[in-house]
PDB file of N, CA and C in Angstrom:
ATOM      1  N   UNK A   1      -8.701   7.367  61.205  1.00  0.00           N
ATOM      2  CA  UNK A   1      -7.618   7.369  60.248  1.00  0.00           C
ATOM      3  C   UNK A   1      -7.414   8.799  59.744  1.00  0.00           C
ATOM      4  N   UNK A   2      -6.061   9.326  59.635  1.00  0.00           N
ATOM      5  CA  UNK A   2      -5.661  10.096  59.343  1.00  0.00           C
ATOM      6  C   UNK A   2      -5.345  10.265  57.845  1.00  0.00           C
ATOM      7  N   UNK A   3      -5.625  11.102  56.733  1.00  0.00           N
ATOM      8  CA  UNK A   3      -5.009  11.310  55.510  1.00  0.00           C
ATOM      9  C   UNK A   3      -4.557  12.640  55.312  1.00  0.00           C
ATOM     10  N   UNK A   4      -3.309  12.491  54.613  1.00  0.00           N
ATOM     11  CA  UNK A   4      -2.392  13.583  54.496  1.00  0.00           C
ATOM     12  C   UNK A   4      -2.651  14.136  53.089  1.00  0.00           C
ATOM     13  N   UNK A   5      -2.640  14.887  53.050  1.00  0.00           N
ATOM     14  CA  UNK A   5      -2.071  15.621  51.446  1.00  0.00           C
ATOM     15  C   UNK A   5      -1.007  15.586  50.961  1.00  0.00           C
ATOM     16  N   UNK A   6      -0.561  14.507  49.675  1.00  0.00           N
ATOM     17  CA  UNK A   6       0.659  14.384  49.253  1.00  0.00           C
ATOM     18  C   UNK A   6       0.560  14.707  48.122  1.00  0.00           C
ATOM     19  N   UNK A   7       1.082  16.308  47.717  1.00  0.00           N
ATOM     20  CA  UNK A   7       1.222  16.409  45.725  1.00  0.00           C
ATOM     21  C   UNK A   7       1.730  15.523  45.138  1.00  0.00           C
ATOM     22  N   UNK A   8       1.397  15.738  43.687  1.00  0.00           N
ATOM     23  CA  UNK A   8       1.574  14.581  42.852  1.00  0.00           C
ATOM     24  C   UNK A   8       3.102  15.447  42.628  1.00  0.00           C
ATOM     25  N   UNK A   9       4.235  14.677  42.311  1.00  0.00           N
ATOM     26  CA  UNK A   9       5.847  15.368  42.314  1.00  0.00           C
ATOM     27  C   UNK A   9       5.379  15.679  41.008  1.00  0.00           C
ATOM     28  N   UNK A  10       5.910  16.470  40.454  1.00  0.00           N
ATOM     29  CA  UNK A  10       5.698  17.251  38.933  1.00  0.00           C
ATOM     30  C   UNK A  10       7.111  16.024  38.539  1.00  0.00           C
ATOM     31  N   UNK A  11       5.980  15.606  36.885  1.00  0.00           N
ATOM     32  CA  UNK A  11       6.583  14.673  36.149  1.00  0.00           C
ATOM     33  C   UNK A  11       7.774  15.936  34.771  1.00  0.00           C
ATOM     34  N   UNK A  12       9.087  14.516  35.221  1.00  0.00           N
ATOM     35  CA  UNK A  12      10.235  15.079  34.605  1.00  0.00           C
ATOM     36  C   UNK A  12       9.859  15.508  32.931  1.00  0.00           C
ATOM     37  N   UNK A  13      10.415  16.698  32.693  1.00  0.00           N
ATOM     38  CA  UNK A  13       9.799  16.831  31.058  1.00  0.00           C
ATOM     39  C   UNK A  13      10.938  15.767  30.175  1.00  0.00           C
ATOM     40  N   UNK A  14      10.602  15.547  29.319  1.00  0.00           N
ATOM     41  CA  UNK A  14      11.504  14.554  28.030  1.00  0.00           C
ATOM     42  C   UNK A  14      12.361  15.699  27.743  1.00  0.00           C
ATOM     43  N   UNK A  15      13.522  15.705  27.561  1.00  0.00           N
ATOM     44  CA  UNK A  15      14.336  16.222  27.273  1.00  0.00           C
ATOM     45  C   UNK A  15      14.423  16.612  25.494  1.00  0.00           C
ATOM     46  N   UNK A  16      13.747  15.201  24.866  1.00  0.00           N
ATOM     47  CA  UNK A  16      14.105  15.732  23.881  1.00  0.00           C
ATOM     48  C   UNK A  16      13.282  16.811  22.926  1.00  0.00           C
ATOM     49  N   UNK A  17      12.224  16.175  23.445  1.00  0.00           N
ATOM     50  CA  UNK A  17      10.872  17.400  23.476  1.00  0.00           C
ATOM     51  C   UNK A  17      10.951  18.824  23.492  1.00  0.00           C
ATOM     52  N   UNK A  18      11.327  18.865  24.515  1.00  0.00           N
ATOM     53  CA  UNK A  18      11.691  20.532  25.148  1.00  0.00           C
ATOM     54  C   UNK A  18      12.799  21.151  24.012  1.00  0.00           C
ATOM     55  N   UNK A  19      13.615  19.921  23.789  1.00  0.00           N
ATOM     56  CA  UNK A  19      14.924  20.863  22.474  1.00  0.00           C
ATOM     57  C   UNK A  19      13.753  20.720  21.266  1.00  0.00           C
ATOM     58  N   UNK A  20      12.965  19.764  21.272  1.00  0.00           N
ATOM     59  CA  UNK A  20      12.734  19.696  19.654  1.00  0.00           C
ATOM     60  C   UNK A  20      11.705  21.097  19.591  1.00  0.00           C
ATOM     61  N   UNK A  21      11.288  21.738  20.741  1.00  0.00           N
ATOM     62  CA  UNK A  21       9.920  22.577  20.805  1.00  0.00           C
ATOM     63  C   UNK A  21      10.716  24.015  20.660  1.00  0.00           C
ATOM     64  N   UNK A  22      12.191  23.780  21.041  1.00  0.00           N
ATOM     65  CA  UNK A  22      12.924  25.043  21.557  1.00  0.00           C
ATOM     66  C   UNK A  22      13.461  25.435  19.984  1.00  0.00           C
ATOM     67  N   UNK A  23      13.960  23.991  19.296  1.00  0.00           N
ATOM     68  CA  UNK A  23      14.414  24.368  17.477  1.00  0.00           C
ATOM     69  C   UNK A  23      13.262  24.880  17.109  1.00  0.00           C
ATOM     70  N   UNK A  24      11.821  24.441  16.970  1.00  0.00           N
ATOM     71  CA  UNK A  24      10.965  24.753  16.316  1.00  0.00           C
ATOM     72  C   UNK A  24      10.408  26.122  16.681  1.00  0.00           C
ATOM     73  N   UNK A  25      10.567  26.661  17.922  1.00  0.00           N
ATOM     74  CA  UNK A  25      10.527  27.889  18.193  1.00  0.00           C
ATOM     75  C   UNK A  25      10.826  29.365  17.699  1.00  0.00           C
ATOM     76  N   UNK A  26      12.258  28.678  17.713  1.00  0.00           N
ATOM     77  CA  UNK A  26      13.468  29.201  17.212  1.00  0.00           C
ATOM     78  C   UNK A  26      13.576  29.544  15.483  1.00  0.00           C
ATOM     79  N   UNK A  27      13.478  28.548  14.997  1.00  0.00           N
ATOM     80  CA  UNK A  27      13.333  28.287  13.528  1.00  0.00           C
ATOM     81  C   UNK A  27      12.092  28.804  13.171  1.00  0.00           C
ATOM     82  N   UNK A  28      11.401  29.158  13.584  1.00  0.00           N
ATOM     83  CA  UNK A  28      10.206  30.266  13.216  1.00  0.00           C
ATOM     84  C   UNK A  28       9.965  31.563  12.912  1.00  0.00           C
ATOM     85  N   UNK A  29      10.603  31.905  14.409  1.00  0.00           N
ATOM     86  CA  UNK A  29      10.966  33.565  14.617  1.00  0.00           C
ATOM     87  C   UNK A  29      11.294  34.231  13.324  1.00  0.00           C
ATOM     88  N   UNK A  30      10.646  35.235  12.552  1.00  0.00           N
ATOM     89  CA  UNK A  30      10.655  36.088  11.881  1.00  0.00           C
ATOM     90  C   UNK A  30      12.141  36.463  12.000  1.00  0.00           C
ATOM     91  N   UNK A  31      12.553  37.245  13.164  1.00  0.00           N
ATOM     92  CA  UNK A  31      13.806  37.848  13.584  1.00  0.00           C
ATOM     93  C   UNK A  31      15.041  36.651  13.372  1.00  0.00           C
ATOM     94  N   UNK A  32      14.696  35.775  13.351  1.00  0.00           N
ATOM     95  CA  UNK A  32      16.065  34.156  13.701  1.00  0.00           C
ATOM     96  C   UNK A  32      16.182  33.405  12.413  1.00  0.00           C
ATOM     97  N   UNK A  33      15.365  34.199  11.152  1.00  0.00           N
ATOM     98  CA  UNK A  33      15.595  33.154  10.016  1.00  0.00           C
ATOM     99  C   UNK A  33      16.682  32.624   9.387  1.00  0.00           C
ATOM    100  N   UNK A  34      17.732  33.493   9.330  1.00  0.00           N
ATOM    101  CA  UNK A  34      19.459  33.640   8.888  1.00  0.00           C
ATOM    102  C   UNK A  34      20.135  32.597   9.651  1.00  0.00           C
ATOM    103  N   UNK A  35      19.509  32.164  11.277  1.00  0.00           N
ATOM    104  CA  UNK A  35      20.608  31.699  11.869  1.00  0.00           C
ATOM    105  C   UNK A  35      20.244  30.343  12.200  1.00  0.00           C
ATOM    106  N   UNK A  36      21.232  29.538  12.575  1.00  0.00           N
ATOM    107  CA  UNK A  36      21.113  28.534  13.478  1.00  0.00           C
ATOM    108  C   UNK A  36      21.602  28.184  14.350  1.00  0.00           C
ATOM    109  N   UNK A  37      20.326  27.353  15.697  1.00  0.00           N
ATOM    110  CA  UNK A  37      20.946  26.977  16.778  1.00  0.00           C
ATOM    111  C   UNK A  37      21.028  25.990  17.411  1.00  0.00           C
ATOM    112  N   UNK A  38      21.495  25.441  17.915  1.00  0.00           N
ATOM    113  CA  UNK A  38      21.119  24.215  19.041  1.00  0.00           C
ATOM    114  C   UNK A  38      21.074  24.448  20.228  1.00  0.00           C
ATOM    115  N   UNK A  39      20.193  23.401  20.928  1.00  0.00           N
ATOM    116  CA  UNK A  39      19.806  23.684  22.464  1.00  0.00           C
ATOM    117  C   UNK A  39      19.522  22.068  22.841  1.00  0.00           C
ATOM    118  N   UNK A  40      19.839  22.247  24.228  1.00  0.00           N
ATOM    119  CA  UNK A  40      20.123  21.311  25.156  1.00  0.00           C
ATOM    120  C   UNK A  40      19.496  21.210  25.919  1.00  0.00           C
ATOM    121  N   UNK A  41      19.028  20.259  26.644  1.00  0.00           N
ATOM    122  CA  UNK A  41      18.130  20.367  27.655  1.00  0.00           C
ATOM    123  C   UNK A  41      18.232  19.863  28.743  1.00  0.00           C
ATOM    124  N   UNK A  42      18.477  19.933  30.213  1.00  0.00           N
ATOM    125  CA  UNK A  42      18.894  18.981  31.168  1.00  0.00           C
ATOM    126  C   UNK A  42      18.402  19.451  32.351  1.00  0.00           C
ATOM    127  N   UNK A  43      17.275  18.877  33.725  1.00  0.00           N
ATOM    128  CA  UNK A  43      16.933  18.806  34.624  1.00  0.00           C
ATOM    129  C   UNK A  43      16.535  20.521  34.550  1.00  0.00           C
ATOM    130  N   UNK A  44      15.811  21.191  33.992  1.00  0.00           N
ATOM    131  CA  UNK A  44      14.730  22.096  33.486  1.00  0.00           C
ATOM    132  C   UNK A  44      15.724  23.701  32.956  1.00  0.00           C
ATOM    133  N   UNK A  45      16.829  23.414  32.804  1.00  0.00           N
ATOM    134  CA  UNK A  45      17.622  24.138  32.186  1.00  0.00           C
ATOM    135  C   UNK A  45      18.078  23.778  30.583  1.00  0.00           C
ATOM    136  N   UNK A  46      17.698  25.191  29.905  1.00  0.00           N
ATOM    137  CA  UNK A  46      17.859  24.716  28.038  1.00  0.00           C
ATOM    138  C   UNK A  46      19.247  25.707  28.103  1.00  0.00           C
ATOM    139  N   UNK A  47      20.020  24.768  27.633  1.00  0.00           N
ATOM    140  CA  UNK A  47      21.180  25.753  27.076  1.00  0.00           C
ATOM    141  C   UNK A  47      20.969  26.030  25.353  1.00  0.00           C
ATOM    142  N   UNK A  48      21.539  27.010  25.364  1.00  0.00           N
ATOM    143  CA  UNK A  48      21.389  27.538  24.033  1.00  0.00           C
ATOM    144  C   UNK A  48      22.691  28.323  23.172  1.00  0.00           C
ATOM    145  N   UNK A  49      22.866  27.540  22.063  1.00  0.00           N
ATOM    146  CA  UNK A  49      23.984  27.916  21.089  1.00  0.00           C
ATOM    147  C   UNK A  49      23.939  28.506  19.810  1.00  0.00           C
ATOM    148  N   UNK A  50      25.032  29.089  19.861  1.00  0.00           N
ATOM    149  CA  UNK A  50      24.861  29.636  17.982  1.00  0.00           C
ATOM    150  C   UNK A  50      25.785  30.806  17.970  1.00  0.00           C
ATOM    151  N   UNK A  51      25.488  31.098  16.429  1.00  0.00           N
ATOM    152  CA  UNK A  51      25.809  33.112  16.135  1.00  0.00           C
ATOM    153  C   UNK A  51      25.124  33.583  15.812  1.00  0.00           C
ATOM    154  N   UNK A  52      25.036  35.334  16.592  1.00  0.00           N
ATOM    155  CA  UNK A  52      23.936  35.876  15.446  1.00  0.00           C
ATOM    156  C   UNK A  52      24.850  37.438  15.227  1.00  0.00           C
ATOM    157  N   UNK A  53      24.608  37.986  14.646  1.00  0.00           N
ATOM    158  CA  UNK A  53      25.015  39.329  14.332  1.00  0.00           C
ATOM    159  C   UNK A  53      24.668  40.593  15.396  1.00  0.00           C
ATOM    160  N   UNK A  54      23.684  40.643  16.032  1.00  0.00           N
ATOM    161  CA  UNK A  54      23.162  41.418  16.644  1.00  0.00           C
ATOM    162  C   UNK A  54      22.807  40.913  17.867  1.00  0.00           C
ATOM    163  N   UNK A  55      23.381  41.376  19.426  1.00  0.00           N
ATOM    164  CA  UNK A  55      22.829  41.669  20.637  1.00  0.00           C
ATOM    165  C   UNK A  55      21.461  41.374  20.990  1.00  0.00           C
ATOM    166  N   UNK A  56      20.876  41.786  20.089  1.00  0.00           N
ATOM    167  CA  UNK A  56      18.872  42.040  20.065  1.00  0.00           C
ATOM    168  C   UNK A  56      18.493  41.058  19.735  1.00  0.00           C
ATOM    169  N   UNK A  57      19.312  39.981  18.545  1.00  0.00           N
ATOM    170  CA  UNK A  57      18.757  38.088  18.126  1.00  0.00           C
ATOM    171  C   UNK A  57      19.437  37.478  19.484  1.00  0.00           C
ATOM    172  N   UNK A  58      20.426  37.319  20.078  1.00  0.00           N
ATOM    173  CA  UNK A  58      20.817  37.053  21.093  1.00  0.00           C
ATOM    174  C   UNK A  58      19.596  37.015  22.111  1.00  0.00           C
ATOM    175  N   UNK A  59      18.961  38.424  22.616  1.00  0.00           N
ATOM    176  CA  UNK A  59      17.597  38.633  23.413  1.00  0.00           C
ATOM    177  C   UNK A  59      16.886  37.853  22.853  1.00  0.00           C
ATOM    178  N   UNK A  60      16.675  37.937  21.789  1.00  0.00           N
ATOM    179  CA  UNK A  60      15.088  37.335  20.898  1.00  0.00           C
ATOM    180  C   UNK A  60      15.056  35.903  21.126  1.00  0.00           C
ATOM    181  N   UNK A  61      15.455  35.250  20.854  1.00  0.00           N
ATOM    182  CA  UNK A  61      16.158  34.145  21.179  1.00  0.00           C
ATOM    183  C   UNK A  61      15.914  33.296  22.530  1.00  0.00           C
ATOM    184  N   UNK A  62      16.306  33.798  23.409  1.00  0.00           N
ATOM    185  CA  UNK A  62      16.186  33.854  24.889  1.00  0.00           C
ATOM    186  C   UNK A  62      14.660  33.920  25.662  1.00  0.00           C
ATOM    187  N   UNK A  63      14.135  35.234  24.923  1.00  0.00           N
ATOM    188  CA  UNK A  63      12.821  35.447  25.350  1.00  0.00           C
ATOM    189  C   UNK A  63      11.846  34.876  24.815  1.00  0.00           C
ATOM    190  N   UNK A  64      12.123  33.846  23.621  1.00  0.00           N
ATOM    191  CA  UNK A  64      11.309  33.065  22.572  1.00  0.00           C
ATOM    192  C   UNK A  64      10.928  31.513  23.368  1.00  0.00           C
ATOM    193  N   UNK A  65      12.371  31.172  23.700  1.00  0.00           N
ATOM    194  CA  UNK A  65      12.075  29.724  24.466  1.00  0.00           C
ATOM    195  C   UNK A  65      12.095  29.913  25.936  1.00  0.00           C
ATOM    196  N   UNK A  66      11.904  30.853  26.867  1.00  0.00           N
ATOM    197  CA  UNK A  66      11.641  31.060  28.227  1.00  0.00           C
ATOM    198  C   UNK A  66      10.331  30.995  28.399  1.00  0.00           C
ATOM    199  N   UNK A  67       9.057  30.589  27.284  1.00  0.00           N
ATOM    200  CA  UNK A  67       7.859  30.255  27.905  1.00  0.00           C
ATOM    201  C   UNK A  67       7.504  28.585  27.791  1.00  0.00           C
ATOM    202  N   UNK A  68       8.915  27.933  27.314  1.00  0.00           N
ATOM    203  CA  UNK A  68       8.298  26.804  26.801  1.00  0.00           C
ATOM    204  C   UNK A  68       8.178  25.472  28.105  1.00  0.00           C
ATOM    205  N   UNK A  69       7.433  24.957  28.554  1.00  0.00           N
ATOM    206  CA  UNK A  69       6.866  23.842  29.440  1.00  0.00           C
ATOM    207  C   UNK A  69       8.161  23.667  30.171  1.00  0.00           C
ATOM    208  N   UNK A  70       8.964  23.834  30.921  1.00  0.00           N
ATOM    209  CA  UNK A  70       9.704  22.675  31.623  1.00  0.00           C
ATOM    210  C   UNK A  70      10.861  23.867  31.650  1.00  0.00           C
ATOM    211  N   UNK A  71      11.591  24.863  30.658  1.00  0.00           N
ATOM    212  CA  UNK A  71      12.327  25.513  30.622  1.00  0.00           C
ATOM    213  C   UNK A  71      12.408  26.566  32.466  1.00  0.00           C
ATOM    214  N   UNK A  72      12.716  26.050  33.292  1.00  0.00           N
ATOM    215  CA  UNK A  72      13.103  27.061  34.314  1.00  0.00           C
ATOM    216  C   UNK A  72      13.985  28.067  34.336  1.00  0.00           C
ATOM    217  N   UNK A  73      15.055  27.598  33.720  1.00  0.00           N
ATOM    218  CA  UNK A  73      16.264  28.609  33.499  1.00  0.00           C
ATOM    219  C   UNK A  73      17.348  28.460  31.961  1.00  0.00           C
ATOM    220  N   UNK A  74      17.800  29.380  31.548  1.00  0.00           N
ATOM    221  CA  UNK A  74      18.141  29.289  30.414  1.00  0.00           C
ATOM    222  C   UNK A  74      19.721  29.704  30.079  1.00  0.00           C
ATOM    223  N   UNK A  75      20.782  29.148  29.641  1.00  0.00           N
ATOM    224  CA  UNK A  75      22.423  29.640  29.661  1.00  0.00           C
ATOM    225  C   UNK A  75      22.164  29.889  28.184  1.00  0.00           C
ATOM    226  N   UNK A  76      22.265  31.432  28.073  1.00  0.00           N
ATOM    227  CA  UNK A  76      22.359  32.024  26.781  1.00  0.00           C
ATOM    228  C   UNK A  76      23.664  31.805  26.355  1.00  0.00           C
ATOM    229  N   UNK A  77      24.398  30.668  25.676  1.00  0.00           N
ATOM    230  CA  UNK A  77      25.451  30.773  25.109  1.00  0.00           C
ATOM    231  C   UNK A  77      25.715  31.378  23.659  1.00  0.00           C
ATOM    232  N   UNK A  78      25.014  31.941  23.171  1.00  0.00           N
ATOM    233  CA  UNK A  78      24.501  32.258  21.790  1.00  0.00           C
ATOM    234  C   UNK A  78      25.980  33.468  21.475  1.00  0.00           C
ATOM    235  N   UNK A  79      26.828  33.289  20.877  1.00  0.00           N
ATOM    236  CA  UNK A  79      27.912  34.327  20.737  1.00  0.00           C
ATOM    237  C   UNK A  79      26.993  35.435  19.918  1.00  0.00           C
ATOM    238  N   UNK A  80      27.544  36.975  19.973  1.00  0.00           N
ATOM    239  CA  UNK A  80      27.410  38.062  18.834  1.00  0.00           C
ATOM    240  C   UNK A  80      28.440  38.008  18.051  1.00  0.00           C
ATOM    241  N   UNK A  81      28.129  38.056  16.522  1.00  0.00           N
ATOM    242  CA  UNK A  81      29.915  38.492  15.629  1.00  0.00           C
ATOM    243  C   UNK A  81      29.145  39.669  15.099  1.00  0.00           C
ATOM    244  N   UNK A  82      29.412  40.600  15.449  1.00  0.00           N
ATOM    245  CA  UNK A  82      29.130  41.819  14.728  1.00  0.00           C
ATOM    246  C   UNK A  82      29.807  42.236  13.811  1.00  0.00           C
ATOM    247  N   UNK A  83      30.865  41.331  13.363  1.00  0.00           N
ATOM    248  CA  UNK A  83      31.805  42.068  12.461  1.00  0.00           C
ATOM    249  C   UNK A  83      31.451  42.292  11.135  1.00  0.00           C
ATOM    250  N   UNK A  84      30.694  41.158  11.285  1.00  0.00           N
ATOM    251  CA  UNK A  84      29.249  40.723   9.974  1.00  0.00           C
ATOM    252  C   UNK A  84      28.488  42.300   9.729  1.00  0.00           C
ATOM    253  N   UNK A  85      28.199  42.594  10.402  1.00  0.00           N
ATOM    254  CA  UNK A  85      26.998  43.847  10.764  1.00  0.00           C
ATOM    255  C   UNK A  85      26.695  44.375   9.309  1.00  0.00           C
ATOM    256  N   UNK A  86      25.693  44.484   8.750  1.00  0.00           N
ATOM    257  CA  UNK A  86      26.217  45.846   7.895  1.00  0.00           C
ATOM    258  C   UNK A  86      25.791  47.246   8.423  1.00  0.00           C
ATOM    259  N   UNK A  87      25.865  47.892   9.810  1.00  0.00           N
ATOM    260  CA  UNK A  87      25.472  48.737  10.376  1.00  0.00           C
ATOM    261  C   UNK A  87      24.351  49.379  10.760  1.00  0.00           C
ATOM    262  N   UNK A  88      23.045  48.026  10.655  1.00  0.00           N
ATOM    263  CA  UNK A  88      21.936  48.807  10.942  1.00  0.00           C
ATOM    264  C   UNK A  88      21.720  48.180  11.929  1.00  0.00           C
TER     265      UNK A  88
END
């Protein structure tokens, strides 16, 4: 008798998990306290929404929930309004 090696298929993450881990992430960040966002989660892609004032919370943002379990790829929808700015 022959036996094969069959991986175990990697189990689907909960969707809602991954957003609730991605708010709580988010809502932490030193840099993200001013703002809020929502995020989405679907077949290992988190989309991600909001405003922030600055280019650099936009990054922060991004690079905050790209380590979280299940996140493969990420649609930064997060707009900048800089108009807000006060120039620093």
């Amino acid at each position: 008798m022959t036996m094969t090696y069959v991986p175990d298929q990697p189990q689907p993450y909960d969707s809602k998990q991954v957003e609730a881990t991605a708010q709580s992430v988010l809502a932490s960040d030193i840099h993200l306290l001013n703002y809020t966002f929502s995020c989405c989660y679907r077949e290992g892609t988190l989309i991600l929404r909001g405003r922030v004032r600055r280019y650099y919370h936009k990054q922060i943002a991004q690079t905050i929930v790209s380590g979280i379990d299940g996140v493969e790829r990420i649609q930064n929808q997060i707009e900048v309004d800089d108009s807000q700015s006060d120039g620093r």
